[in-house]
PDB file of N, CA and C in Angstrom:
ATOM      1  N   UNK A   1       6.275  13.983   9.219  1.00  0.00           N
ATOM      2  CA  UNK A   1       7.211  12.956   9.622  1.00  0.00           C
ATOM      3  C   UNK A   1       8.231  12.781   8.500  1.00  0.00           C
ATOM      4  N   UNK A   2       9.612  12.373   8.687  1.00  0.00           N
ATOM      5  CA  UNK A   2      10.294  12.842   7.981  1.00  0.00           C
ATOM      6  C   UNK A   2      10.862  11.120   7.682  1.00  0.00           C
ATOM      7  N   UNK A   3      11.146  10.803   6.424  1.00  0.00           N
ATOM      8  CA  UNK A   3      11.605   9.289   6.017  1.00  0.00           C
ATOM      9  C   UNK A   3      12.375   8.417   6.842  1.00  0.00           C
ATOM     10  N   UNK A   4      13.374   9.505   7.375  1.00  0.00           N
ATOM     11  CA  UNK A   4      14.399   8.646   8.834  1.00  0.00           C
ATOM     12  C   UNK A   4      13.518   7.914   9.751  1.00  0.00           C
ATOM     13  N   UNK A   5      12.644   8.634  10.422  1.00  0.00           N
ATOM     14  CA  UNK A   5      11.608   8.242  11.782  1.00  0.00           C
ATOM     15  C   UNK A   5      10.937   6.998  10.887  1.00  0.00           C
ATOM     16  N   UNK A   6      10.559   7.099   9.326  1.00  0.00           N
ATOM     17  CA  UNK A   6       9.783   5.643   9.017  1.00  0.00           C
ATOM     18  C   UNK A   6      10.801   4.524   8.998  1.00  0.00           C
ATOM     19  N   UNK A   7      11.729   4.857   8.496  1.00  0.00           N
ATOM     20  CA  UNK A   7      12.897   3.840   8.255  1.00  0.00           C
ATOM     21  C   UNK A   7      13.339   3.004   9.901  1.00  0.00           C
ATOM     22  N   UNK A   8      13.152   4.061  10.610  1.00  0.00           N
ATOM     23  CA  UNK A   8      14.295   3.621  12.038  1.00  0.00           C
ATOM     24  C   UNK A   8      13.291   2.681  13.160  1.00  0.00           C
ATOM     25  N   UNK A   9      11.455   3.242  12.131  1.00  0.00           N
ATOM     26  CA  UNK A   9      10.755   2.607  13.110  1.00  0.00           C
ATOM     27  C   UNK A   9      11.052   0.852  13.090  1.00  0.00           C
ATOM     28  N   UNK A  10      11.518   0.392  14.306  1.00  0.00           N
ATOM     29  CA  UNK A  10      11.294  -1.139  14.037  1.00  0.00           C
ATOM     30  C   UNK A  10      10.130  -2.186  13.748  1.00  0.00           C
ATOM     31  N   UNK A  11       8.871  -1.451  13.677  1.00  0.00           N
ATOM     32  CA  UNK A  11       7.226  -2.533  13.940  1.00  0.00           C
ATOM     33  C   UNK A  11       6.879  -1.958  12.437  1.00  0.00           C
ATOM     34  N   UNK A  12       5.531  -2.321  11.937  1.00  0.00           N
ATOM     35  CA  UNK A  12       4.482  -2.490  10.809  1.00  0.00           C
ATOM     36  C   UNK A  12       4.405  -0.908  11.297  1.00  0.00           C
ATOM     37  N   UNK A  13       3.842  -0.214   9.613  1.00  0.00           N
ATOM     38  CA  UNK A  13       3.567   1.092   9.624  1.00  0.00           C
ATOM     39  C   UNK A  13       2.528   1.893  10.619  1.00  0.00           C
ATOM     40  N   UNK A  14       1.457   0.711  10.649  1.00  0.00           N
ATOM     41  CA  UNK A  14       0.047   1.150  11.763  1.00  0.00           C
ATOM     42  C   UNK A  14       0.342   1.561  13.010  1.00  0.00           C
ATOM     43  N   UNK A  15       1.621   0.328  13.481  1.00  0.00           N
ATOM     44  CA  UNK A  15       1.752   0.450  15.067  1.00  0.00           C
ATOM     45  C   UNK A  15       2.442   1.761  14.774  1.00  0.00           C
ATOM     46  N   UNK A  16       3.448   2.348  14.191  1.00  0.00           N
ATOM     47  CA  UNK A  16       4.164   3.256  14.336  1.00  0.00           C
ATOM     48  C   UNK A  16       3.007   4.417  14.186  1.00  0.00           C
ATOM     49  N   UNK A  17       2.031   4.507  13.298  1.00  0.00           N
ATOM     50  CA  UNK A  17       0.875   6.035  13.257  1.00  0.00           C
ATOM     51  C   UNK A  17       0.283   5.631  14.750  1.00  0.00           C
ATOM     52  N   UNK A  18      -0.282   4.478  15.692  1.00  0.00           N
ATOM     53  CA  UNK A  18      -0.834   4.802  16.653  1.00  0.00           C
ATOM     54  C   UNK A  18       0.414   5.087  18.077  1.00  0.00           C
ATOM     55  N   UNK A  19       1.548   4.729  17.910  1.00  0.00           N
ATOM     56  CA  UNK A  19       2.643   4.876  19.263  1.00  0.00           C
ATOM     57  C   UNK A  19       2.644   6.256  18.822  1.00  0.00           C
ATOM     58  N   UNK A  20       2.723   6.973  17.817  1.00  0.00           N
ATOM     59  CA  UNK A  20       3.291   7.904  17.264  1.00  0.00           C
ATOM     60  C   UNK A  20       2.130   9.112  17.512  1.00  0.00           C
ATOM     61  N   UNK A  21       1.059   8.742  16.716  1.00  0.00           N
ATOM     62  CA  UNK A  21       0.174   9.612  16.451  1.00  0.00           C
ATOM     63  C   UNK A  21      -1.190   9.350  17.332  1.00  0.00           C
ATOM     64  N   UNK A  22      -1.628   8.264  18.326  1.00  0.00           N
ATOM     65  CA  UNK A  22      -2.739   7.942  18.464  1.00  0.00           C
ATOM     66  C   UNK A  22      -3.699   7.701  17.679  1.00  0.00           C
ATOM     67  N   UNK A  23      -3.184   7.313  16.638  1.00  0.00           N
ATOM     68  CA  UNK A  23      -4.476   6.827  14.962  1.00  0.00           C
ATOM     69  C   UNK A  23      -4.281   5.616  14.895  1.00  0.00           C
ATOM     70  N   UNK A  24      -5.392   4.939  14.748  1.00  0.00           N
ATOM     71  CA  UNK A  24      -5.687   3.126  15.281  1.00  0.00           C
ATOM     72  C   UNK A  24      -6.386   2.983  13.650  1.00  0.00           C
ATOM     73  N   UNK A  25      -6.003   2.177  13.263  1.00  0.00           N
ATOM     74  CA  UNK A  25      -6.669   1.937  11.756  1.00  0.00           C
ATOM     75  C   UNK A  25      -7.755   1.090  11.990  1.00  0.00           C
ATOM     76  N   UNK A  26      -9.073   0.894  11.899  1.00  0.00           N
ATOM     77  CA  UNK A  26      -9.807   0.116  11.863  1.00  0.00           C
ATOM     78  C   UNK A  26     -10.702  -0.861  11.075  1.00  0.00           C
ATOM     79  N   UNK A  27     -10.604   0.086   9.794  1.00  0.00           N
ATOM     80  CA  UNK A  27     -11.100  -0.821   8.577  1.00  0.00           C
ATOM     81  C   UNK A  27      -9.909  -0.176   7.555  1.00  0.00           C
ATOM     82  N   UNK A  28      -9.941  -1.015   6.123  1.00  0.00           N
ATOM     83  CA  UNK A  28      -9.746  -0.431   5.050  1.00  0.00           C
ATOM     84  C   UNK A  28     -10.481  -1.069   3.926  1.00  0.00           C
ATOM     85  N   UNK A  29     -10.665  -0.284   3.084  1.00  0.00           N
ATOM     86  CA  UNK A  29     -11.219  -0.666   1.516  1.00  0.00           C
ATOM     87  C   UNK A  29     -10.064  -0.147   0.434  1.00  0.00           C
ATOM     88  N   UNK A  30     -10.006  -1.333  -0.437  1.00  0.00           N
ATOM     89  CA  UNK A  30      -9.351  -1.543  -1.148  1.00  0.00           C
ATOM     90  C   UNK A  30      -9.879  -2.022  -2.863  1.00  0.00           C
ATOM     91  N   UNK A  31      -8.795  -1.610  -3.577  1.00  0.00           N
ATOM     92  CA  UNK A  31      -9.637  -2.136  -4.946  1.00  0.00           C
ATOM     93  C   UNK A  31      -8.302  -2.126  -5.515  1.00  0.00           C
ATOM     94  N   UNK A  32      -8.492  -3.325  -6.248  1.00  0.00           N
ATOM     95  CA  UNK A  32      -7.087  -3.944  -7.116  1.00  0.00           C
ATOM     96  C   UNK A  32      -7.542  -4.318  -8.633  1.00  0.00           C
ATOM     97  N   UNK A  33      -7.024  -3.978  -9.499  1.00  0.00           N
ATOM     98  CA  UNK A  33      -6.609  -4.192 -11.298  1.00  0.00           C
ATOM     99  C   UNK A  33      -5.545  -4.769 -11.483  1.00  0.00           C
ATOM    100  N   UNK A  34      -5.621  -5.181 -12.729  1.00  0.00           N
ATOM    101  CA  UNK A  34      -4.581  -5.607 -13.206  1.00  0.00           C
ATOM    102  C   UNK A  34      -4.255  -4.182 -14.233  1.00  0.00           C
ATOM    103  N   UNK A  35      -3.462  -3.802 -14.461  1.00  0.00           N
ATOM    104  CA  UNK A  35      -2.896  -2.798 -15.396  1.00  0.00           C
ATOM    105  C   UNK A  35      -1.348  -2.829 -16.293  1.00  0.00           C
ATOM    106  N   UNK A  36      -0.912  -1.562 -17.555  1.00  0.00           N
ATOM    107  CA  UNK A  36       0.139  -2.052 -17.989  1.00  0.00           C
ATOM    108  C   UNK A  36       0.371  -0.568 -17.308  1.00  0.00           C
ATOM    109  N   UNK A  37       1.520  -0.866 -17.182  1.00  0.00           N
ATOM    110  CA  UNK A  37       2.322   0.220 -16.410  1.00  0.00           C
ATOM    111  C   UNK A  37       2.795   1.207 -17.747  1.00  0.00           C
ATOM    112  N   UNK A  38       3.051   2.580 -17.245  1.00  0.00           N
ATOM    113  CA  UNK A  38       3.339   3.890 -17.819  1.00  0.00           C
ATOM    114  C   UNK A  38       5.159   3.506 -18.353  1.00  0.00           C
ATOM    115  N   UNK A  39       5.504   4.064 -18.722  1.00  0.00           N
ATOM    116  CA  UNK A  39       7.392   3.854 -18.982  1.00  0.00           C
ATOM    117  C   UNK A  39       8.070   4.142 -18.421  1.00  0.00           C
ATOM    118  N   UNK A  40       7.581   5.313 -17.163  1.00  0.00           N
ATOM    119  CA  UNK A  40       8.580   5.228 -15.620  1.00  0.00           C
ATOM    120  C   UNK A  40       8.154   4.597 -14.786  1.00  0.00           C
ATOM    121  N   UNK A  41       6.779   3.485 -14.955  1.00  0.00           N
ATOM    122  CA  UNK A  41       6.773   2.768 -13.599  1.00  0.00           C
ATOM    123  C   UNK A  41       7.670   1.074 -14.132  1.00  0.00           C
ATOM    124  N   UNK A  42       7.553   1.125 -15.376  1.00  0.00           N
ATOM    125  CA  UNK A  42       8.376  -0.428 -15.929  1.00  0.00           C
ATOM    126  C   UNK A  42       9.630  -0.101 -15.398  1.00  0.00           C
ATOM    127  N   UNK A  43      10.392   0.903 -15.747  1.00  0.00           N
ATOM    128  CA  UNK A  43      11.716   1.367 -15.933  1.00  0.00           C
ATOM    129  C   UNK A  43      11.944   1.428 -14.493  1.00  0.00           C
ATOM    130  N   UNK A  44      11.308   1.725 -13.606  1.00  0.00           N
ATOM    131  CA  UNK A  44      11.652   1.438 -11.883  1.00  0.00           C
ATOM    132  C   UNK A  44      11.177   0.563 -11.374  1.00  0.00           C
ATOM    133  N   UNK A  45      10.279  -0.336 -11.683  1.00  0.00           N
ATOM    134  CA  UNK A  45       9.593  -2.123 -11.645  1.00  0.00           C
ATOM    135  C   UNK A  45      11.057  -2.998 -12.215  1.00  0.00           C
ATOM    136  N   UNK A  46      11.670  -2.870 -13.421  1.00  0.00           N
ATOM    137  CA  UNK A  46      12.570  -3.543 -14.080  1.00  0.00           C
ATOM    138  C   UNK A  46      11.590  -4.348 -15.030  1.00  0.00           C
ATOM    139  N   UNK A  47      10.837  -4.063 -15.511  1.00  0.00           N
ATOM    140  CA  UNK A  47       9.645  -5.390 -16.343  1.00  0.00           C
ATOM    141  C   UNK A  47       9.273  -4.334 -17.951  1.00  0.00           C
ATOM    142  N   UNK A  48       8.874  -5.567 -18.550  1.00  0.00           N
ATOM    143  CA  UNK A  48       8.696  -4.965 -19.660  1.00  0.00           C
ATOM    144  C   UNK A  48       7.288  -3.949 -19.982  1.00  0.00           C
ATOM    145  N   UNK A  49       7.114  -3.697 -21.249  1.00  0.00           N
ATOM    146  CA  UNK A  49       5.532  -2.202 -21.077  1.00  0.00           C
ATOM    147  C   UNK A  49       4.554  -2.852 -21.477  1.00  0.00           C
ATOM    148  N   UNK A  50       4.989  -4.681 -21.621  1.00  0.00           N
ATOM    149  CA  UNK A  50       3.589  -5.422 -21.646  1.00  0.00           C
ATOM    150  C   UNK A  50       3.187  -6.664 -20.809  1.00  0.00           C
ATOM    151  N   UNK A  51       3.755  -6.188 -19.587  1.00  0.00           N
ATOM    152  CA  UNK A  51       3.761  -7.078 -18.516  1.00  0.00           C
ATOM    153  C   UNK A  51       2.672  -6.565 -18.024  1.00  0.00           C
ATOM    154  N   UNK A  52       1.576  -7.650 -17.032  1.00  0.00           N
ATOM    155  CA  UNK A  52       0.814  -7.019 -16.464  1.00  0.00           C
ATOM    156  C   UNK A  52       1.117  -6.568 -14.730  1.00  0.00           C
ATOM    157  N   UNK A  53       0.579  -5.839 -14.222  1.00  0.00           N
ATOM    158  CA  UNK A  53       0.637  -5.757 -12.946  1.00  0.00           C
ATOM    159  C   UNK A  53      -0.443  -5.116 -12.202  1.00  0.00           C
ATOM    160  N   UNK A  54      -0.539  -5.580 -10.764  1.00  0.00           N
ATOM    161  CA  UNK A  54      -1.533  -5.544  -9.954  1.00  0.00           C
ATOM    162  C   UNK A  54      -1.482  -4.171  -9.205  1.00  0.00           C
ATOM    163  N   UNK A  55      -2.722  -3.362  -9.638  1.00  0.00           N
ATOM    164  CA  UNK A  55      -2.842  -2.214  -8.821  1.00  0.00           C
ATOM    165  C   UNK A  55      -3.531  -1.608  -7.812  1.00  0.00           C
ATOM    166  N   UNK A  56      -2.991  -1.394  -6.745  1.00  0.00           N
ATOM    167  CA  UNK A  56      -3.718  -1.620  -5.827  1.00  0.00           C
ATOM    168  C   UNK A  56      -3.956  -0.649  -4.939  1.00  0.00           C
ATOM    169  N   UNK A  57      -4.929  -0.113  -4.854  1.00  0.00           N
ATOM    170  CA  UNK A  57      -5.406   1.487  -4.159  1.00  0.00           C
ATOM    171  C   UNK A  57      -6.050   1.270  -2.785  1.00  0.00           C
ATOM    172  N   UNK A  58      -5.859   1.345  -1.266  1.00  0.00           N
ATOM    173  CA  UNK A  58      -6.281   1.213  -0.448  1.00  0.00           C
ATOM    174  C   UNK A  58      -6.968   2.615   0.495  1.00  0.00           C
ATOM    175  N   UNK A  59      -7.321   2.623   1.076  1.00  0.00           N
ATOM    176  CA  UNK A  59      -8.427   3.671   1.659  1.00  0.00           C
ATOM    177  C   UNK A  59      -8.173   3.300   3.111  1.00  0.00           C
ATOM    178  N   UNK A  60      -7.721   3.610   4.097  1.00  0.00           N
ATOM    179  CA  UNK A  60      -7.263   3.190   6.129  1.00  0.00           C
ATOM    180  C   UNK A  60      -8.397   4.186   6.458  1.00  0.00           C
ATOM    181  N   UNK A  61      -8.847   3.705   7.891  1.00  0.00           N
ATOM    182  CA  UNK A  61      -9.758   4.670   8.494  1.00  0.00           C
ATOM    183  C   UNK A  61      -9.551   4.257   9.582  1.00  0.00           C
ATOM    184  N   UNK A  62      -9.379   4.834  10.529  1.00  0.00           N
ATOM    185  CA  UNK A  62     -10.070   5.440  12.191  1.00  0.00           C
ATOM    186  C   UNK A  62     -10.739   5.698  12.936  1.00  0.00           C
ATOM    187  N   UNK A  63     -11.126   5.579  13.928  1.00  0.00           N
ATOM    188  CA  UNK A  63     -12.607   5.902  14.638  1.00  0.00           C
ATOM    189  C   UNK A  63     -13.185   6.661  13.636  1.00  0.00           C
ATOM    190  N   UNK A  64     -14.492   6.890  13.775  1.00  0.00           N
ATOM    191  CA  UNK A  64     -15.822   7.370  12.679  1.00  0.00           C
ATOM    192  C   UNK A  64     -15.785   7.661  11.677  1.00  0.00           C
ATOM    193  N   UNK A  65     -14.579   6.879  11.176  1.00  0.00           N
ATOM    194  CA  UNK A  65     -15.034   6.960   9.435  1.00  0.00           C
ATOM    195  C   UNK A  65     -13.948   7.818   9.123  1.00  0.00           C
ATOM    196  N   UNK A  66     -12.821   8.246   9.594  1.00  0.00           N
ATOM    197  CA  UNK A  66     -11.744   9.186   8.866  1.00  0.00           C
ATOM    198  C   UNK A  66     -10.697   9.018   8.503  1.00  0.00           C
ATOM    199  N   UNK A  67     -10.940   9.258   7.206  1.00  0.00           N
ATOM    200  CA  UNK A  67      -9.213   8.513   6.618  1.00  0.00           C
ATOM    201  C   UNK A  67      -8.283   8.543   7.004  1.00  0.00           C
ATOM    202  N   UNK A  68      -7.096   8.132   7.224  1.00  0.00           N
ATOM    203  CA  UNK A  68      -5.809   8.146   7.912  1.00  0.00           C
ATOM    204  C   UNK A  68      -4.273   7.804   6.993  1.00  0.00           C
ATOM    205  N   UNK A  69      -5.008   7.116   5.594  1.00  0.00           N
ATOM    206  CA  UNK A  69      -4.079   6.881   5.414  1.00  0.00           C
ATOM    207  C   UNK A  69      -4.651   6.397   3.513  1.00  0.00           C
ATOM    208  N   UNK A  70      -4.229   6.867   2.284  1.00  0.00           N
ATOM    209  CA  UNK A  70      -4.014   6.490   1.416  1.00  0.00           C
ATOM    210  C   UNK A  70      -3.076   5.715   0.386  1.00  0.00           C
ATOM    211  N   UNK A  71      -3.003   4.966  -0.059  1.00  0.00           N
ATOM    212  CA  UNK A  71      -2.154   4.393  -0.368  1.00  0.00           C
ATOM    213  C   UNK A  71      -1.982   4.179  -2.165  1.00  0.00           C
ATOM    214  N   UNK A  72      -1.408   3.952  -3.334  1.00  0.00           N
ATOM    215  CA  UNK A  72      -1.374   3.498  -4.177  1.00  0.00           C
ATOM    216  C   UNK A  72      -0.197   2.932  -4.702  1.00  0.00           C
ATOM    217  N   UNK A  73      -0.559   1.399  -5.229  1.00  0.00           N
ATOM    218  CA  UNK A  73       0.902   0.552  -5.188  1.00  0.00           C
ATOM    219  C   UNK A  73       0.774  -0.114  -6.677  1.00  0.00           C
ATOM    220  N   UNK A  74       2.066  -0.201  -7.329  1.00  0.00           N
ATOM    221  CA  UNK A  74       2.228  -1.029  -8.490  1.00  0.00           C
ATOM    222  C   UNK A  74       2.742  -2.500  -7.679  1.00  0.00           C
ATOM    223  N   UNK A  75       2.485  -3.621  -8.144  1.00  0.00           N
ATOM    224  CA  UNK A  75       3.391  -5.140  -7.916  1.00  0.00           C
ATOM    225  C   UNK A  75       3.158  -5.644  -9.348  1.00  0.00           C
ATOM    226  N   UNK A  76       4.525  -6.063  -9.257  1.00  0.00           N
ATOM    227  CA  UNK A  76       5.244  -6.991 -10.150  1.00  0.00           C
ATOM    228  C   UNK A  76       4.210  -8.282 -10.146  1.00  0.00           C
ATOM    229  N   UNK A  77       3.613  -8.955 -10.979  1.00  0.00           N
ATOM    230  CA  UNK A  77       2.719 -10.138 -10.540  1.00  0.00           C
ATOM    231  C   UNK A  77       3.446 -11.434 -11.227  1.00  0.00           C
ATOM    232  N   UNK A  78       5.041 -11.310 -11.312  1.00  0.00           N
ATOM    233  CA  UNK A  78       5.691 -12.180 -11.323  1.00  0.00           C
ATOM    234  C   UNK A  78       6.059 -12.599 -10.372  1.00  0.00           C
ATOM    235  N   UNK A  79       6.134 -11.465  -9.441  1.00  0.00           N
ATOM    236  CA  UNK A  79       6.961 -11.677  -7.926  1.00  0.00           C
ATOM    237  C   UNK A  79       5.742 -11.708  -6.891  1.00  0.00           C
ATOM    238  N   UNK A  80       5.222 -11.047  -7.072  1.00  0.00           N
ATOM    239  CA  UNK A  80       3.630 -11.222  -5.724  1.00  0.00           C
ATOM    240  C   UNK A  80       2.587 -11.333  -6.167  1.00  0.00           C
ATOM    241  N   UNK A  81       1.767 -12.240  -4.989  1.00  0.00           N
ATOM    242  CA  UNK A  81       0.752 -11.997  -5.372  1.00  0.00           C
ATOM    243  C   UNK A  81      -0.635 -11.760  -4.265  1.00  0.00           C
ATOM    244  N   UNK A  82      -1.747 -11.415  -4.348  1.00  0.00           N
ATOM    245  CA  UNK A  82      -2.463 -10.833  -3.446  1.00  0.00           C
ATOM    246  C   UNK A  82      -3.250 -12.168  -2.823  1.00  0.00           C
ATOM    247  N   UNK A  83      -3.122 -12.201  -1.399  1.00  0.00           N
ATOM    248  CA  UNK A  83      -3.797 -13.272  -0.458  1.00  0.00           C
ATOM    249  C   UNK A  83      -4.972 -12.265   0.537  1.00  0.00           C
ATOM    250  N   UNK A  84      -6.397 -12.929   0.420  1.00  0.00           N
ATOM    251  CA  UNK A  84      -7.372 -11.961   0.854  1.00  0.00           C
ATOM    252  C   UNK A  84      -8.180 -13.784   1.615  1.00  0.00           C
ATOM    253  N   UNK A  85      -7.996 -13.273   3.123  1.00  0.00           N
ATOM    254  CA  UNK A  85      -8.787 -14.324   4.035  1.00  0.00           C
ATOM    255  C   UNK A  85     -10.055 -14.256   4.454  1.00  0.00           C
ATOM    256  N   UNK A  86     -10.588 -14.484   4.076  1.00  0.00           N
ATOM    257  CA  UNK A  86     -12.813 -13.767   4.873  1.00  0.00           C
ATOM    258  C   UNK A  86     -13.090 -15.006   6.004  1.00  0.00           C
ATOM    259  N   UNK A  87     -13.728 -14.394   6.314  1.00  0.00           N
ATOM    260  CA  UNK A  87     -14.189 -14.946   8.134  1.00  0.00           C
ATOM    261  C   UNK A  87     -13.973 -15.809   8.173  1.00  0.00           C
TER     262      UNK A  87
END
């Protein structure tokens, strides 16, 4: 899939892999740090090399257990921050 088709999609990334692809996300696992960023992730963050920030690696799956989708993200933890709701 080529960046245009993600850009032009109008909905959340999921709906676009199942209209698109028939892949339904059903769980994910996730694990988040705090970390100092490398000198090209500050320098494209805009923050300094002793700021902290939240890192956050997610794992998507699909019927029986098959990944669909990896993810790894730097945030600014000046600007966001992580909201997690349980039952």
């Amino acid at each position: 899939m080529d960046i245009g088709r993600l850009r032009a999609f109008p909905g959340p990334m999921y709906a676009l892999f199942e209209s698109e692809f028939g892949m339904r996300m059903v769980r994910a696992q996730e694990e988040i740090r705090a970390v100092l960023g490398d000198s090209a992730q500050c320098k494209l963050l805009q923050t300094g090399p002793y700021v902290p920030l939240l890192s956050v690696e997610r794992v998507a799956f699909t019927y029986n257990d098959v990944p669909m989708e990896l993810r790894h993200a730097l945030y600014r933890t000046d600007r966001h921050h992580y909201r997690n709701e349980l039952g």
